[in-house]
Protein backbone atom coordinates (compact mmCIF):
# COMPACT_ATOMS: atom_id res chain seq x y z
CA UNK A 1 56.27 -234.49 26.75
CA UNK A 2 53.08 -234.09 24.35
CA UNK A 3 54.44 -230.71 23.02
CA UNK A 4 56.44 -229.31 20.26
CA UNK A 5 59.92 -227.93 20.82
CA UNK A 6 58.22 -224.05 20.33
CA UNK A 7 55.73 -224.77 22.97
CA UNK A 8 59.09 -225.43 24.87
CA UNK A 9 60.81 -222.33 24.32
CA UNK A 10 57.32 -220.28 24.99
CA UNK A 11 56.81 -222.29 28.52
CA UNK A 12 60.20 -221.44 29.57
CA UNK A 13 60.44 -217.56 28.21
CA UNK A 14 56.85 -217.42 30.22
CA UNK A 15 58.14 -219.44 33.23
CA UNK A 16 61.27 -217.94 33.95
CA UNK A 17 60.28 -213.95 32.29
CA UNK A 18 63.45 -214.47 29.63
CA UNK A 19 62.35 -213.45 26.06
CA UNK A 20 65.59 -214.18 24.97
CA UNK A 21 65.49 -217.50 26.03
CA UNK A 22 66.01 -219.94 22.54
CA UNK A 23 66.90 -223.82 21.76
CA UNK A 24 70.30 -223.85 20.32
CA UNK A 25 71.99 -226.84 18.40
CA UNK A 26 71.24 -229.36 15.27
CA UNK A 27 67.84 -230.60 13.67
CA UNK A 28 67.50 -233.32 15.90
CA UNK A 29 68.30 -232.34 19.34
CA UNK A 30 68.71 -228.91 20.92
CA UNK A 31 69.14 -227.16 24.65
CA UNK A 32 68.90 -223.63 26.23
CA UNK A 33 70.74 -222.95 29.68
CA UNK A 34 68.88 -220.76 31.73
CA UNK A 35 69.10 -218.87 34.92
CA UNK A 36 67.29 -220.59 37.85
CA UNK A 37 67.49 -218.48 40.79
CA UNK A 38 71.37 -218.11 40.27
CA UNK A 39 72.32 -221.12 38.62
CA UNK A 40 72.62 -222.58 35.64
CA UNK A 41 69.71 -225.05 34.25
CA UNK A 42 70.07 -226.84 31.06
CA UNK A 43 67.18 -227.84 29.14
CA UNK A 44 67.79 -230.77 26.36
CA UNK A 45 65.01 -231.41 23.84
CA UNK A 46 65.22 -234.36 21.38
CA UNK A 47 62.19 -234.38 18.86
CA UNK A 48 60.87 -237.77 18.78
CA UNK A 49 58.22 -239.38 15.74
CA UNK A 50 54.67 -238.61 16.99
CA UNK A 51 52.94 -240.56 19.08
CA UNK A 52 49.46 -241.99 17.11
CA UNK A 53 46.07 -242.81 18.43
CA UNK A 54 43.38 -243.53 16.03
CA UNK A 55 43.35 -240.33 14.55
CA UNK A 56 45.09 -237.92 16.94
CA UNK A 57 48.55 -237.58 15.96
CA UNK A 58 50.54 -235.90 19.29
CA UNK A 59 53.95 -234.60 19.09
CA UNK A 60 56.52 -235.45 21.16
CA UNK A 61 59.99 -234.48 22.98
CA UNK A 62 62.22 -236.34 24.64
CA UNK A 63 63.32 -233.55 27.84
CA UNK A 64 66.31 -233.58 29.74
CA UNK A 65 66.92 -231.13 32.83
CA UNK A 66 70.83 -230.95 33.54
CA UNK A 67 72.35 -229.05 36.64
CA UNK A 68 74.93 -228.59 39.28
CA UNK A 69 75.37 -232.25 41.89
CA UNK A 70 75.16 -229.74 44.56
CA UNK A 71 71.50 -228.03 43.33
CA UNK A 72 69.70 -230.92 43.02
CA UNK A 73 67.08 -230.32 45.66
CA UNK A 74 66.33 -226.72 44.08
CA UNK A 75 66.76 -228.16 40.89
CA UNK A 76 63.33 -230.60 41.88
CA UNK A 77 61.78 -227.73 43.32
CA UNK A 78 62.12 -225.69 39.76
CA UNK A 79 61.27 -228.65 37.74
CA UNK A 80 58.16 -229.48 39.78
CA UNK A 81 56.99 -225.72 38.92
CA UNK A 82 57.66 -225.51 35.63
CA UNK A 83 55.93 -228.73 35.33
CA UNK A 84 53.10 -227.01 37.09
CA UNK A 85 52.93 -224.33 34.69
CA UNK A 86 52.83 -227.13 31.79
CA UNK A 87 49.71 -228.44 32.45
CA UNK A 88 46.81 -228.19 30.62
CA UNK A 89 43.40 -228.34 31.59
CA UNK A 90 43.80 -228.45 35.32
CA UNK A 91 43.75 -232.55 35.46
């Protein structure tokens, strides 16, 4: 994703209503479990260099969503609206 890992945290704490929610972990990689309608959804966020064009320098994340085998179906349903609320501009 085109974002930095704060514009993470603030799209999830506005997504899901959580102020609390936070990236834990080392420099280079971090996650925050969150609850997702009674569940447990881990989001995994690996800074990576940022990507150049011309002059527009974008940065970037390398996301991972994580959850329960048996969710998966909600799990697309979640990630499809967060994704949702991501966007910018309206396409």
């Amino acid at each position: 994703m085109a974002c930095t890992r704060a514009d993470m945290e603030r799209w999830l704490r506005e997504f899901t209503g959580d102020d609390s929610v936070r990236f834990i972990g080392g420099a280079g990689g971090r996650e925050v479990t969150i609850d997702a309608g009674g569940w447990p959804l881990t989001v995994g966020a690996v800074e990576l260099p940022p990507r150049v064009v011309a002059l527009l320098r974008m940065q970037q994340l390398d996301v991972q969503f994580s959850y329960p085998d048996d969710m998966a179906g909600a799990a697309r349903d979640w990630i499809t609206r967060f994704d949702q609320h991501t966007q910018r501009g309206g396409g």
